[in-house]
Structures are given as structure tokens and as C-alpha cells.
C-alpha atoms as a PDB file:
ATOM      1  CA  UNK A   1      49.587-133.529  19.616  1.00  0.00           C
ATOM      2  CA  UNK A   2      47.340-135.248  16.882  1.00  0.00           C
ATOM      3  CA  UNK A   3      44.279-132.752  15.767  1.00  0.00           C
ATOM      4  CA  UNK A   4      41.995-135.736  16.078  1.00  0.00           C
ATOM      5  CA  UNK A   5      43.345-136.793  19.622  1.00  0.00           C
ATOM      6  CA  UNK A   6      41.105-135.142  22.455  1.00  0.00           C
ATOM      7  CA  UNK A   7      43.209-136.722  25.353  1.00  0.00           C
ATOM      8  CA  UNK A   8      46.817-137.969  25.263  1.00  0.00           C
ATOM      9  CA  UNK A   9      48.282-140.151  28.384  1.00  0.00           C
ATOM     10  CA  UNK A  10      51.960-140.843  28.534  1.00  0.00           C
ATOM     11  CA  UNK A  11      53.650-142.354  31.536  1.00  0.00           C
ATOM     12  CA  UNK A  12      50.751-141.340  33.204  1.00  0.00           C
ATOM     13  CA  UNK A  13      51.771-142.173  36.827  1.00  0.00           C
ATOM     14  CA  UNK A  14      50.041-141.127  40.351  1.00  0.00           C
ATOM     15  CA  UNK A  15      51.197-142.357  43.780  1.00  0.00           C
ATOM     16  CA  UNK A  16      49.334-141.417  47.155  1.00  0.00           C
ATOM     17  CA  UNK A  17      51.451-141.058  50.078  1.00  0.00           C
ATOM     18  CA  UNK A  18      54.113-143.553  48.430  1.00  0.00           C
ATOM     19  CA  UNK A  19      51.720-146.278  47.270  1.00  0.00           C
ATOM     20  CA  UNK A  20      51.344-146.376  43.204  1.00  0.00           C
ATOM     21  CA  UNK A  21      47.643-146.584  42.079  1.00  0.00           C
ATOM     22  CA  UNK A  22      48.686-145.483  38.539  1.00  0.00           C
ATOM     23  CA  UNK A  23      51.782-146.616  37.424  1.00  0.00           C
ATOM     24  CA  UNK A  24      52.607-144.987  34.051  1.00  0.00           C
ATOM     25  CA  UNK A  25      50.278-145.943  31.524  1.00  0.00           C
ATOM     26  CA  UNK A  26      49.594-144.870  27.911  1.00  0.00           C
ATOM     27  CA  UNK A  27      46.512-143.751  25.654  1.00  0.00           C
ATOM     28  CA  UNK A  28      44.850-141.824  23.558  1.00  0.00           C
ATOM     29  CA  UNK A  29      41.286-140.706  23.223  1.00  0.00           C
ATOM     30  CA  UNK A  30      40.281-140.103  20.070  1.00  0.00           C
ATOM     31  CA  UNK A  31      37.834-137.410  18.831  1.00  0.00           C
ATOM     32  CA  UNK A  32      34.095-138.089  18.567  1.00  0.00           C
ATOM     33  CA  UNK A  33      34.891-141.755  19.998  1.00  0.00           C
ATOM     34  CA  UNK A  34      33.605-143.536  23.493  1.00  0.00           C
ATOM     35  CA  UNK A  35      36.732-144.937  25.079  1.00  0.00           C
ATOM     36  CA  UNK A  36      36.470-146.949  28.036  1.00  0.00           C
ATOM     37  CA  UNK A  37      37.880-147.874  31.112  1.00  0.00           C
ATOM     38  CA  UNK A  38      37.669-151.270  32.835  1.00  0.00           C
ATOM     39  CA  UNK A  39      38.757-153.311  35.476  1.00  0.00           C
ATOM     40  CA  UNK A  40      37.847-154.552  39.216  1.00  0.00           C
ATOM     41  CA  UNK A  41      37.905-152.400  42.271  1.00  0.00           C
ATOM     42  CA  UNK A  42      41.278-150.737  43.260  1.00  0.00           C
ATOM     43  CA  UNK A  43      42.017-151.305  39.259  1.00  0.00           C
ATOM     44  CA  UNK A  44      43.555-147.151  39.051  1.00  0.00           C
ATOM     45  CA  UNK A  45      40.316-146.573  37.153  1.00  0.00           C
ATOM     46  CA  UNK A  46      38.862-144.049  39.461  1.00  0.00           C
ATOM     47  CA  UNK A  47      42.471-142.415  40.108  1.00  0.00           C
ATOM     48  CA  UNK A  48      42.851-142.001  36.349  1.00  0.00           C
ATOM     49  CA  UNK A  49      39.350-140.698  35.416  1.00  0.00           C
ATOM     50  CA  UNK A  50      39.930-137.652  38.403  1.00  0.00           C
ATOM     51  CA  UNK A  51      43.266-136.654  36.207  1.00  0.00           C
ATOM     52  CA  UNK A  52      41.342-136.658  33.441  1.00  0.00           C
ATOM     53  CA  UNK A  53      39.454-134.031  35.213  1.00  0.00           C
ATOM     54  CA  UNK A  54      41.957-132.111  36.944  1.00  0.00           C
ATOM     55  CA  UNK A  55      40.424-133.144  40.803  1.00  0.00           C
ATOM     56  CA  UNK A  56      43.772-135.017  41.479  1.00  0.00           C
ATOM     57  CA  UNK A  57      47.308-133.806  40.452  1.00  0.00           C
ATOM     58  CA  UNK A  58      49.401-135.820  38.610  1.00  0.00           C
ATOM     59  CA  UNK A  59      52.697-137.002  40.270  1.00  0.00           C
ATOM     60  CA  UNK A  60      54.508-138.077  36.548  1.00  0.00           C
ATOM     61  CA  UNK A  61      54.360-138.333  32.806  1.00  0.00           C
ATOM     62  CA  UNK A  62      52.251-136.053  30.652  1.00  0.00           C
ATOM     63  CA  UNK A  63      48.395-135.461  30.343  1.00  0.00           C
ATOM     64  CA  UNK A  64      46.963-133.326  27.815  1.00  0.00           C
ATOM     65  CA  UNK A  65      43.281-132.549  27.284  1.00  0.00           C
ATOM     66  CA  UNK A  66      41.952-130.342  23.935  1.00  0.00           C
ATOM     67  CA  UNK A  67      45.633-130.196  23.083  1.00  0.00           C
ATOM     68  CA  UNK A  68      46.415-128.196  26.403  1.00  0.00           C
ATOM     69  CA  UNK A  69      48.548-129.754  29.101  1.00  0.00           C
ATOM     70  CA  UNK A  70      46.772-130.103  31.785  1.00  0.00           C
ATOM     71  CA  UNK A  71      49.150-128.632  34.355  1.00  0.00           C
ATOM     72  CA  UNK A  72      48.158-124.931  34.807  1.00  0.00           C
ATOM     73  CA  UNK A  73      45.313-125.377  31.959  1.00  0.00           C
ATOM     74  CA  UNK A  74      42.957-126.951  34.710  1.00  0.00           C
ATOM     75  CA  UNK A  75      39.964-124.005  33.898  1.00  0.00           C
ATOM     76  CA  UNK A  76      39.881-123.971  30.487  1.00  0.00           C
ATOM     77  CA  UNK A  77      39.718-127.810  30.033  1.00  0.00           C
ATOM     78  CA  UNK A  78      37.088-128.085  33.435  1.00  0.00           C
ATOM     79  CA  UNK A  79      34.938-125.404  30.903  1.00  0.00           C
ATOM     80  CA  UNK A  80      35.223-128.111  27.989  1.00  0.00           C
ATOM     81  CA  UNK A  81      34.164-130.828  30.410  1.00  0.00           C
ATOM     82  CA  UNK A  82      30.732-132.477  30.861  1.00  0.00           C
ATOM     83  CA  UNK A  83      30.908-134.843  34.086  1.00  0.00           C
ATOM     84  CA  UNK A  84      28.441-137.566  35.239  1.00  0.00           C
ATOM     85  CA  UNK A  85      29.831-139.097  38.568  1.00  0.00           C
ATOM     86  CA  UNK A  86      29.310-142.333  39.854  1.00  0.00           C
ATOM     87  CA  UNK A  87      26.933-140.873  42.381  1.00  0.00           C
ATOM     88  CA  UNK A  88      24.167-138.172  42.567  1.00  0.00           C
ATOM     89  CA  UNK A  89      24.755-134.910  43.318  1.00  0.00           C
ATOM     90  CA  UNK A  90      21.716-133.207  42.718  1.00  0.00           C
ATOM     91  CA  UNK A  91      20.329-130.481  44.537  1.00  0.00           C
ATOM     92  CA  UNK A  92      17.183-131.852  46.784  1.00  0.00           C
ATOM     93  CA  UNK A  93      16.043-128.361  47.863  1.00  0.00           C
ATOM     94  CA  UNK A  94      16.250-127.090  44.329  1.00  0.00           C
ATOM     95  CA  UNK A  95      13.054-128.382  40.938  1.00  0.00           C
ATOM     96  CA  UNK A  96      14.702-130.347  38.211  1.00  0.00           C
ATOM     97  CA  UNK A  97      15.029-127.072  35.975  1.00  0.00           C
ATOM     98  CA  UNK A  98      16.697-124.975  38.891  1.00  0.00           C
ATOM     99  CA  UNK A  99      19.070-127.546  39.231  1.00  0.00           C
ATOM    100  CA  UNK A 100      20.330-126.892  35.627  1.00  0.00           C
ATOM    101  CA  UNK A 101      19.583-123.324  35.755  1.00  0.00           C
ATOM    102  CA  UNK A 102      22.103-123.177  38.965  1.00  0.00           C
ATOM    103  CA  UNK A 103      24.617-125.568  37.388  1.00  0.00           C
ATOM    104  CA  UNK A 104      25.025-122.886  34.518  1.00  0.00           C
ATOM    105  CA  UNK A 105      26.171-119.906  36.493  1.00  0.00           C
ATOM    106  CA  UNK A 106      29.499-122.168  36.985  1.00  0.00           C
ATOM    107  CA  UNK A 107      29.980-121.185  33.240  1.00  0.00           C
ATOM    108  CA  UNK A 108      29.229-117.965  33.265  1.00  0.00           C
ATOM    109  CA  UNK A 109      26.082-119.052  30.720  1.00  0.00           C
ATOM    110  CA  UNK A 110      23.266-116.101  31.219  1.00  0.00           C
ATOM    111  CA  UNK A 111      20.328-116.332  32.712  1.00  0.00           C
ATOM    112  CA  UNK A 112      17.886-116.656  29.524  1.00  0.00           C
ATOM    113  CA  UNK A 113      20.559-118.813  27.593  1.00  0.00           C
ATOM    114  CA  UNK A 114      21.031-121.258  30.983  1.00  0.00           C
ATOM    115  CA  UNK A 115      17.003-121.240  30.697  1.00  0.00           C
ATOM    116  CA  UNK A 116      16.974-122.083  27.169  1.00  0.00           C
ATOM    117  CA  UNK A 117      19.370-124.749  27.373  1.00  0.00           C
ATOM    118  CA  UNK A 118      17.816-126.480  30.557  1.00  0.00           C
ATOM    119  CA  UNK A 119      14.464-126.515  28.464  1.00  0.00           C
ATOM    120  CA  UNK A 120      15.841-128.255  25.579  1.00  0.00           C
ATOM    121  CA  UNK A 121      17.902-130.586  27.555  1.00  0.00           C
ATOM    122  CA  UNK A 122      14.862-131.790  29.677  1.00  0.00           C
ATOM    123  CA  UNK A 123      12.559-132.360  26.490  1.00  0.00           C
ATOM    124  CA  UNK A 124      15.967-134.532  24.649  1.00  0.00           C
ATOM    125  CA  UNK A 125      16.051-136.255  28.128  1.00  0.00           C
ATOM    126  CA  UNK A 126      12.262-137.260  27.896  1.00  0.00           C
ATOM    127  CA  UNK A 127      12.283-134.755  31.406  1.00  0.00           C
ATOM    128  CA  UNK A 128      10.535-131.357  30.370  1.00  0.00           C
ATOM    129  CA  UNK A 129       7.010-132.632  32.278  1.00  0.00           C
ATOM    130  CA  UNK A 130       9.197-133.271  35.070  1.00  0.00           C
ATOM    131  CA  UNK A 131      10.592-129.656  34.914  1.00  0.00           C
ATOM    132  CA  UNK A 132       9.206-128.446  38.280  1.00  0.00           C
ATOM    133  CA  UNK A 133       9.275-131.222  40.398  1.00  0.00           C
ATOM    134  CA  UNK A 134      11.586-131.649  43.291  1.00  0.00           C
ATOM    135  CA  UNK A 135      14.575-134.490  42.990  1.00  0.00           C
ATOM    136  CA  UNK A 136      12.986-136.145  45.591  1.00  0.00           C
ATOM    137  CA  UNK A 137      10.075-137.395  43.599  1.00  0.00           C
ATOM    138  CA  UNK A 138      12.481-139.173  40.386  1.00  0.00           C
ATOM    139  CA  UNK A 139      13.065-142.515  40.016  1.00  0.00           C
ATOM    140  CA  UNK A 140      17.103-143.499  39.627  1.00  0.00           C
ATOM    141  CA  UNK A 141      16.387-143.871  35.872  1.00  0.00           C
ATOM    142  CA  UNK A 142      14.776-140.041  35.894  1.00  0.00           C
ATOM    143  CA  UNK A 143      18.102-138.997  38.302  1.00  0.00           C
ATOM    144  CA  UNK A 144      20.606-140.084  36.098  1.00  0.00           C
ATOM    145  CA  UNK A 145      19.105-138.743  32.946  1.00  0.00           C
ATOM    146  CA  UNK A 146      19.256-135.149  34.849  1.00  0.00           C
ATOM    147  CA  UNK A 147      22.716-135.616  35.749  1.00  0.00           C
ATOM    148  CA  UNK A 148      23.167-136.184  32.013  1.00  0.00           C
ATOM    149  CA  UNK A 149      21.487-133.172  31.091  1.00  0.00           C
ATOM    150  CA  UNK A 150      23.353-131.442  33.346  1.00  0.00           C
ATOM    151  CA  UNK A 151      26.430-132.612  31.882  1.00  0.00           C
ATOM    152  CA  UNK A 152      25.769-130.963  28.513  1.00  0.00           C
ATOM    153  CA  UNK A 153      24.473-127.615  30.111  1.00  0.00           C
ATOM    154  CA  UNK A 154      27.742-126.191  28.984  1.00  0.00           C
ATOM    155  CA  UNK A 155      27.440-127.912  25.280  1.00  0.00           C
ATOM    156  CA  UNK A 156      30.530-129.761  26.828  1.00  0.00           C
ATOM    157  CA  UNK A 157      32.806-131.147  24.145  1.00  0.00           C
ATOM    158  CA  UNK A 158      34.670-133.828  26.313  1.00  0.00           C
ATOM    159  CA  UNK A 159      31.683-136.112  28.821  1.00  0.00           C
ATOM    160  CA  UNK A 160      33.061-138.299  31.521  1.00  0.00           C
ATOM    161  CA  UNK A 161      31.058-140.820  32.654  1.00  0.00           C
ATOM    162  CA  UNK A 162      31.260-142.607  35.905  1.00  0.00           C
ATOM    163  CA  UNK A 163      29.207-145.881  36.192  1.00  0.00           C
ATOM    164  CA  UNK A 164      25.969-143.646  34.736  1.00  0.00           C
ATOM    165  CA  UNK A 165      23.902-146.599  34.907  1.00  0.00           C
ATOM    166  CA  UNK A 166      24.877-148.668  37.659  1.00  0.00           C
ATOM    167  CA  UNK A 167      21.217-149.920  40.370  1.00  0.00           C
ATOM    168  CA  UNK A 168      19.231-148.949  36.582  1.00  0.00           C
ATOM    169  CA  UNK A 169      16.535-151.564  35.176  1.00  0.00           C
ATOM    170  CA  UNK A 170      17.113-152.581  32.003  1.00  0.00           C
ATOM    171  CA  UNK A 171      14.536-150.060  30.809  1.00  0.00           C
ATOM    172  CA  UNK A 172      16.191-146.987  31.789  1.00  0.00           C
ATOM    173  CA  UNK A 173      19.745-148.098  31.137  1.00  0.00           C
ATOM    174  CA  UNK A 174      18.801-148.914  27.594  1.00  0.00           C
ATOM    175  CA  UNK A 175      17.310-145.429  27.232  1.00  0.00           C
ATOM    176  CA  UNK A 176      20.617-143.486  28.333  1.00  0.00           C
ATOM    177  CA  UNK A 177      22.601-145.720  26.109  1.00  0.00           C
ATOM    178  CA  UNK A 178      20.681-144.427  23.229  1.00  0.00           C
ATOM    179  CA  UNK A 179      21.377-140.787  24.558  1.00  0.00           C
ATOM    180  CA  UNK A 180      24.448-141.349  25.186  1.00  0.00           C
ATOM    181  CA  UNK A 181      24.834-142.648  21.504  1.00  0.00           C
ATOM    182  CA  UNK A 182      23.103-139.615  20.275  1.00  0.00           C
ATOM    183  CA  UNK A 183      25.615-137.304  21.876  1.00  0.00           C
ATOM    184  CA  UNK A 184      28.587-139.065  20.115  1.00  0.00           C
ATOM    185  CA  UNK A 185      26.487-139.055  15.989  1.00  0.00           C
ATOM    186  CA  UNK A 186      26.641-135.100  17.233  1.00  0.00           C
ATOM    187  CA  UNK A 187      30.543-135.463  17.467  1.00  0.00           C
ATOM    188  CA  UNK A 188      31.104-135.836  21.491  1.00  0.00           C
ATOM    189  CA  UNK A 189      33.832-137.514  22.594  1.00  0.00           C
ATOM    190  CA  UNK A 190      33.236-139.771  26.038  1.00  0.00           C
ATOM    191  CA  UNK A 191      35.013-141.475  28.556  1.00  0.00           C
ATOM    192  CA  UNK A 192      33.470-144.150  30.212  1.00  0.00           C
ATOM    193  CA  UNK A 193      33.845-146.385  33.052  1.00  0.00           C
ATOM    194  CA  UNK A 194      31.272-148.954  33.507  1.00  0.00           C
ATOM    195  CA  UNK A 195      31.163-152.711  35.699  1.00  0.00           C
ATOM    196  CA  UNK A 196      28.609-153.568  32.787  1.00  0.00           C
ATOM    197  CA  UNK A 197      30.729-155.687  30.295  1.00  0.00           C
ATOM    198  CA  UNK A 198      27.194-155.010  28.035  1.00  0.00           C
ATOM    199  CA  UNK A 199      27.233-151.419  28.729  1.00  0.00           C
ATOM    200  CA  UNK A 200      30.889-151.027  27.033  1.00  0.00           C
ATOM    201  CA  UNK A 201      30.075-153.650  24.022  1.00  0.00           C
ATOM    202  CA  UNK A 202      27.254-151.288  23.293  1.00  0.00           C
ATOM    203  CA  UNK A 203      28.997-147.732  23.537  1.00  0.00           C
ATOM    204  CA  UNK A 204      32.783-147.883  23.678  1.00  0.00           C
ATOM    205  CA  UNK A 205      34.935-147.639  20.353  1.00  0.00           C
ATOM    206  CA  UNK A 206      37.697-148.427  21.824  1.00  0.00           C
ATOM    207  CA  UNK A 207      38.949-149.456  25.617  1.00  0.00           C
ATOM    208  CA  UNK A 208      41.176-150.831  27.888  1.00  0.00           C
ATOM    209  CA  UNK A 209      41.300-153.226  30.342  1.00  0.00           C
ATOM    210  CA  UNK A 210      43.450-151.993  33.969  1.00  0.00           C
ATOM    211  CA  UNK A 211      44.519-154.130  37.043  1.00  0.00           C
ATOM    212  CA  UNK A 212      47.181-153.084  39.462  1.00  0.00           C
ATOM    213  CA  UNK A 213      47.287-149.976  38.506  1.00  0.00           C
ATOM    214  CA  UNK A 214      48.394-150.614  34.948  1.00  0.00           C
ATOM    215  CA  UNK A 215      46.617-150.972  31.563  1.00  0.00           C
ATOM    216  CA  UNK A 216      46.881-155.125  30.569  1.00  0.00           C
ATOM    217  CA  UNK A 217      44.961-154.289  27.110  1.00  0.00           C
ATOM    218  CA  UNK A 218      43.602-152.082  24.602  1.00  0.00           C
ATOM    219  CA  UNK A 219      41.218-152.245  21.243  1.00  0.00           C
ATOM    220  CA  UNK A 220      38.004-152.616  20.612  1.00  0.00           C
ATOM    221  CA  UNK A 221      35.960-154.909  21.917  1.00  0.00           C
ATOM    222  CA  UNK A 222      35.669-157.415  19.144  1.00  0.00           C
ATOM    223  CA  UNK A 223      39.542-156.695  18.989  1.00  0.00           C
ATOM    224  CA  UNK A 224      39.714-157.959  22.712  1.00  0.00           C
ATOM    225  CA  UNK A 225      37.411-160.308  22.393  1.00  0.00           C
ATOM    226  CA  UNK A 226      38.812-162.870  19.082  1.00  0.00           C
ATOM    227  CA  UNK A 227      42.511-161.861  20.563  1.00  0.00           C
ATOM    228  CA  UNK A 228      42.100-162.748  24.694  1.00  0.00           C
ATOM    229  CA  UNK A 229      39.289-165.203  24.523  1.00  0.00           C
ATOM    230  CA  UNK A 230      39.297-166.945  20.882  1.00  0.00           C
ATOM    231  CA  UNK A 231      35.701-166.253  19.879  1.00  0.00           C
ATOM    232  CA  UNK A 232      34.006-169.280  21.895  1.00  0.00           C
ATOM    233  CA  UNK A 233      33.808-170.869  24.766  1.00  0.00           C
ATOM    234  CA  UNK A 234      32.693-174.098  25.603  1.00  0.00           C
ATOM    235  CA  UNK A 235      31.542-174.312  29.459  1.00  0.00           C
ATOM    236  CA  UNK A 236      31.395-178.259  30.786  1.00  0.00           C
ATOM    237  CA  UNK A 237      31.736-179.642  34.350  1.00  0.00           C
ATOM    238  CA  UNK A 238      35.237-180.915  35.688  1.00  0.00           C
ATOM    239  CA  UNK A 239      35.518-184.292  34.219  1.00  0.00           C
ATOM    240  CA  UNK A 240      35.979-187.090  36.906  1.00  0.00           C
ATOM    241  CA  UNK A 241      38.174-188.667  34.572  1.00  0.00           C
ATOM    242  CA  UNK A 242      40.564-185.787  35.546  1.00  0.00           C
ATOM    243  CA  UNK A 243      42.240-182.957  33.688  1.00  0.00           C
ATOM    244  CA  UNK A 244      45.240-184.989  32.514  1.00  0.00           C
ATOM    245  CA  UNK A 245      42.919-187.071  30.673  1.00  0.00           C
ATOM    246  CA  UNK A 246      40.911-184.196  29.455  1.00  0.00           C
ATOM    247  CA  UNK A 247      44.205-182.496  28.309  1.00  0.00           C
ATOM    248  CA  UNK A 248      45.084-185.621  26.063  1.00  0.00           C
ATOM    249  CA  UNK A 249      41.742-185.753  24.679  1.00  0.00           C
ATOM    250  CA  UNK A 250      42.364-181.648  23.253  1.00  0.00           C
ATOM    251  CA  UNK A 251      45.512-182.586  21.739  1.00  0.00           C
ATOM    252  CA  UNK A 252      46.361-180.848  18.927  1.00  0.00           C
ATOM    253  CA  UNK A 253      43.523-178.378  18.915  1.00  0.00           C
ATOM    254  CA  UNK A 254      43.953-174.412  19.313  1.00  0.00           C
ATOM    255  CA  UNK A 255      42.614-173.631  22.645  1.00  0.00           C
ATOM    256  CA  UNK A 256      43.214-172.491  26.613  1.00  0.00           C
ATOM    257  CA  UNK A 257      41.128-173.519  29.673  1.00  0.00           C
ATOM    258  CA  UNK A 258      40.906-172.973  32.924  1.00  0.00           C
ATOM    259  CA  UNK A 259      39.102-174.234  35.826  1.00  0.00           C
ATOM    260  CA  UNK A 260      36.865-172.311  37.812  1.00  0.00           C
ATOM    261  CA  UNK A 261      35.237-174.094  40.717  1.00  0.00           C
ATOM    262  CA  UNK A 262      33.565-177.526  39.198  1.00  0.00           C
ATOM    263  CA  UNK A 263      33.594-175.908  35.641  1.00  0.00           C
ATOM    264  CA  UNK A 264      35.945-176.108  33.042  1.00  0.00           C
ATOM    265  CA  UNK A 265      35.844-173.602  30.276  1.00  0.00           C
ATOM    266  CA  UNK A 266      37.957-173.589  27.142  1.00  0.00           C
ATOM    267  CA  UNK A 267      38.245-170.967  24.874  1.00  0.00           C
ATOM    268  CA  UNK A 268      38.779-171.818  21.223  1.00  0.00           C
ATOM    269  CA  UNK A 269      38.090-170.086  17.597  1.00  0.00           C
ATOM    270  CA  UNK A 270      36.999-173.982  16.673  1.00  0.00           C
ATOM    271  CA  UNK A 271      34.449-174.822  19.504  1.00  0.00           C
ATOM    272  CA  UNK A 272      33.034-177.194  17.308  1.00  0.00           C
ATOM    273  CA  UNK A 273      36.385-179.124  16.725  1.00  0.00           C
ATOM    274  CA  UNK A 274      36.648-179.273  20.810  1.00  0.00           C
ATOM    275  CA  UNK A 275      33.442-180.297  21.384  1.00  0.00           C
ATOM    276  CA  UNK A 276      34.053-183.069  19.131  1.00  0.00           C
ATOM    277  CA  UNK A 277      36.919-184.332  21.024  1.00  0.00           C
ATOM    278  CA  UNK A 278      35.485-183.980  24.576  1.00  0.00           C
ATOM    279  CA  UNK A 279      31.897-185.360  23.869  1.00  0.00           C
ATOM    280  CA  UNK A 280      32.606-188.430  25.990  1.00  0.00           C
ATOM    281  CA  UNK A 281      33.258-185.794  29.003  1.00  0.00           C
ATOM    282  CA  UNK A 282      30.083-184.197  28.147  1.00  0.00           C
ATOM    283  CA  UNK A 283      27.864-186.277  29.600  1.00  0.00           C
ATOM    284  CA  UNK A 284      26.123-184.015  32.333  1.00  0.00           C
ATOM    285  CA  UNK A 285      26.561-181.176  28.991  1.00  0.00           C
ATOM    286  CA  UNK A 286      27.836-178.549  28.311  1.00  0.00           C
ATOM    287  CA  UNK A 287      27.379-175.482  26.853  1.00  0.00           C
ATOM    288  CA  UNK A 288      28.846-173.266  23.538  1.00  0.00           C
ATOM    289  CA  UNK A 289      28.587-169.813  23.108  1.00  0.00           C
ATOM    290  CA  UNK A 290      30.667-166.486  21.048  1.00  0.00           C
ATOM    291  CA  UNK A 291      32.822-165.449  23.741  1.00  0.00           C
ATOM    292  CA  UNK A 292      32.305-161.654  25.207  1.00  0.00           C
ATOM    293  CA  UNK A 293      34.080-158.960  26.863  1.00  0.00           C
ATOM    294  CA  UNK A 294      33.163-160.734  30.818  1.00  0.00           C
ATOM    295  CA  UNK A 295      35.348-163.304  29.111  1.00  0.00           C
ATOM    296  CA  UNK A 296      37.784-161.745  28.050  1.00  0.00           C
ATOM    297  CA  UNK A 297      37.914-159.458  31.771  1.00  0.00           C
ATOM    298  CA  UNK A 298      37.960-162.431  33.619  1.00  0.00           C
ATOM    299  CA  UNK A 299      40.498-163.940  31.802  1.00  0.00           C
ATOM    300  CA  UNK A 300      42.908-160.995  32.458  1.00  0.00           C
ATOM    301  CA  UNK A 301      41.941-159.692  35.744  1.00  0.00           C
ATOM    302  CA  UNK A 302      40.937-163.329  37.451  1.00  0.00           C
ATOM    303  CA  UNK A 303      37.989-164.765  38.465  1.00  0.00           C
ATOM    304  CA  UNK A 304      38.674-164.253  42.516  1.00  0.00           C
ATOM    305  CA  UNK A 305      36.557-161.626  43.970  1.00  0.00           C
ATOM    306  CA  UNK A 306      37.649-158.265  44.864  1.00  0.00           C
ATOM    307  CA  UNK A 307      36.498-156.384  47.641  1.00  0.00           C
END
């Protein structure tokens, strides 16, 4: 295994009581890098991140963590491991501090080190006036910034992240991001999964795109982003004309489209050139942006909802 490679995938394939929700897909997580994982609901993305961290056995292909195969390795890596799931799981009967205090005996960390490190973790977390309150009385922003916390109480080297920000404002999901960035200048590698298209534009390095159970893409997200959706999109109604017409009027430019309920949108690395040659469609307007990572996830994964 590459020094620099914290977590190698290959053929990494899991199947629950003979239905396939991962079905033997490859990657790499580099070191000191936020790779992330996207795609709707029933996507493998949930499946994958719980081999990551040893909850779920893999049924085929090969999963190493720090180097280590994960097969009969699961306690050393778990020790590596900092882990923020999707959902809190703080203590209610327990003060913010206790919480981390309690989380530390799981790693053997003594009593006056756990205390030291839960003290220092609230005040980088903005938390230490908090220290004594119950987990009753935090807001969600407060909550997940503990769980954070908590996920560093073992100066983990590896931090999976599970949605961290999902029901946050925009105050206190900005505020984690910067944390979160933080950890990685310090040389932390993450893994992220995240419905926020922003969220991953803003922290991953590198990440893919899953549906089905397999990975349709991988890069970065300007990468993904100038390769799947051609760096603009022009949004305009459905023309009444018709799309045959339409179609005629694009000839010979460099673009796709698709329609979407009454709204056509064309992706193209000349927007300008289409605009030119649909402006007699454009009459109720239309609109041109840079294209982003929802565009490029839609494209792949469809625009039909998923329940």
C-alpha cells in the first residue's frame, strides 16, 4: 500500500441477505485530504462508510485502513478512528464535559489526560462556557460541535463524518466547516458524506459520486464539474415551438440538455454561443449561470425523487 494512502478500496463488495448494496467499487483516500461520498438514498453510501469503520463485515474485495487490512485489524484501526454519525448520540443524563470525559475511557486515555483534552476541545469548539451544562439545554449547532469534539478525544488520525451538518442554519454549519478545515491544515484525513452539494464544494479534495450501489464518478469537484456538466448552464422554459425546433436552432454548438418538467436546461462550456442561438426561444427568459456539483449529481443520478 502507498505511504500517503490512508484507505484503499478494491472490489469492495457487500450484499445483505443476497441483495448487493455495494457492488465492488474502487478508491483511495489519500492522507491529510477530505474525500467524499455522494449520492441519493439507497446510493451504498451508508453501507460503505460502516466498512470503513469496521460495524459491517465485508462480503468481497479488499479494505485496508492505516495500511492494515481491515479483517482481524478491526481494534487498532477503531483506536485511529474519530466518528461523527449522522445522528446524536450524546449522553442526556451526563454535562457536556462528562460526556467527553466518559467517551475517553473507550481509549484507555487517563483520567487527567481525558480532562485535559475535553478542556481544550470545548474552548477550539467555542464550547468551554458550556462545559457543565446538560445536552438538553444545546442548540443542534452546539450538539454537533460536541459530537465533533468528541470525535478528536482520541487525537483520531482518520474522522468520518456522517451528514455533520444536516437541520444546521447557515450560521452554525459555516462554523463547523471552518473546524472541520482546521482539522485537515493539522494533517487529518476525513471522510465525508453530506446531501449538501455546498458542503462538499467547500471541504472535499476529492469525491465520488455512487448510485446503485456503484461509484459513477470520481475527482474533484471542479474536475466533476467542467467534465459532467460543461461549466454553464443555461435554464429557459420548454419552447412551444417544440424541441425539434429548438434542437435545429443548437446546431453545431457543444452542448447536452435535458428537460425537466417545463424547463429546459443545456449545459455548455460556450453559454454565451447558445444563448445566442436560442434568443428567439427566450422570450419568457432565461437564465445563465457556472454550473455546480447539484448539476453535475443530477445529471448522473436523475432528477426523479428518491424515497
Amino acid at each position: 500500500m502507498d505511504s500517503e494512502n490512508i484507505i484503499e478500496a478494491r472490489g469492495l463488495y457487500k450484499e445483505y441477505s443476497g441483495y448487493p448494496a455495494v457492488k465492488g467499487i474502487d478508491f483511495t483516500v489519500e492522507r491529510a485530504e477530505c474525500f467524499g461520498f455522494l449520492g441519493p438514498n439507497g446510493a451504498g453510501k451508508t453501507t460503505t462508510m460502516n466498512m470503513l469503520q469496521g460495524y459491517v463485515a465485508i462480503t468481497g474485495g479488499t479494505l485496508k485502513v492505516f495500511g492494515m487490512d481491515l479483517k482481524g485489524n478491526e481494534r487498532k484501526i477503531k483506536a485511529r478512528l474519530g466518528v461523527v454519525p449522522q445522528e446524536n448520540n450524546l449522553d442526556p443524563d451526563l454535562s457536556v464535559i462528562e460526556n467527553l470525559r466518559v467517551y475517553a475511557r473507550y481509549f484507555d486515555i487517563p483520567k487527567t489526560e481525558a480532562m485535559r483534552r475535553a478542556a481544550s476541545l470545548l474552548s477550539m469548539m467555542s464550547l468551554l462556557d458550556k462545559k457543565d451544562e446538560k445536552i438538553t439545554r444545546l442548540s443542534g449547532g452546539m450538539k454537533r460541535r460536541l459530537m465533533l469534539a468528541r470525535a478528536l478525544i482520541n487525537d483520531s488520525d482518520l474522522i468520518m463524518l456522517d451528514e455533520p451538518t444536516t437541520g444546521l442554519d447557515p450560521q452554525a454549519r459555516h462554523l463547523i466547516w471552518q473546524k472541520l478545515k482546521e482539522q485537515k491544515r493539522q494533517g487529518r484525513t476525513m471522510v465525508l458524506t453530506t446531501h449538501y452539494m455546498d458542503e462538499a464544494e467547500h471541504l472535499c479534495d476529492r469525491l465520488v459520486v455512487m448510485d446503485e450501489g456503484r461509484i459513477l464518478a470520481l475527482g474533484t469537484p471542479q474536475e466533476l464539474v467542467d467534465k459532467y456538466a460543461r461549466g454553464s448552464v443555461v435554464e429557459l422554459p420548454v419552447p412551444e415551438e417544440g424541441e425539434s425546433e429548438l434542437i435545429n436552432a443548437l446546431a453545431g454548438a457543444d452542448y447536452d440538455y435535458e428537460i425537466s418538467g417545463d424547463t429546459l436546461f443545456i449545459n455548455s462550456a460556450d453559454g454565451d454561443s447558445v444563448i445566442a442561438r436560442l434568443a428567439r426561444f427566450a422570450k419568457g427568459g432565461f437564465v445563465h449561470r457556472p454550473a455546480t456539483l447539484e448539476d453535475v449529481f443530477l445529471k448522473l443520478t436523475g432528477r426523479e425523487l428518491r424515497e
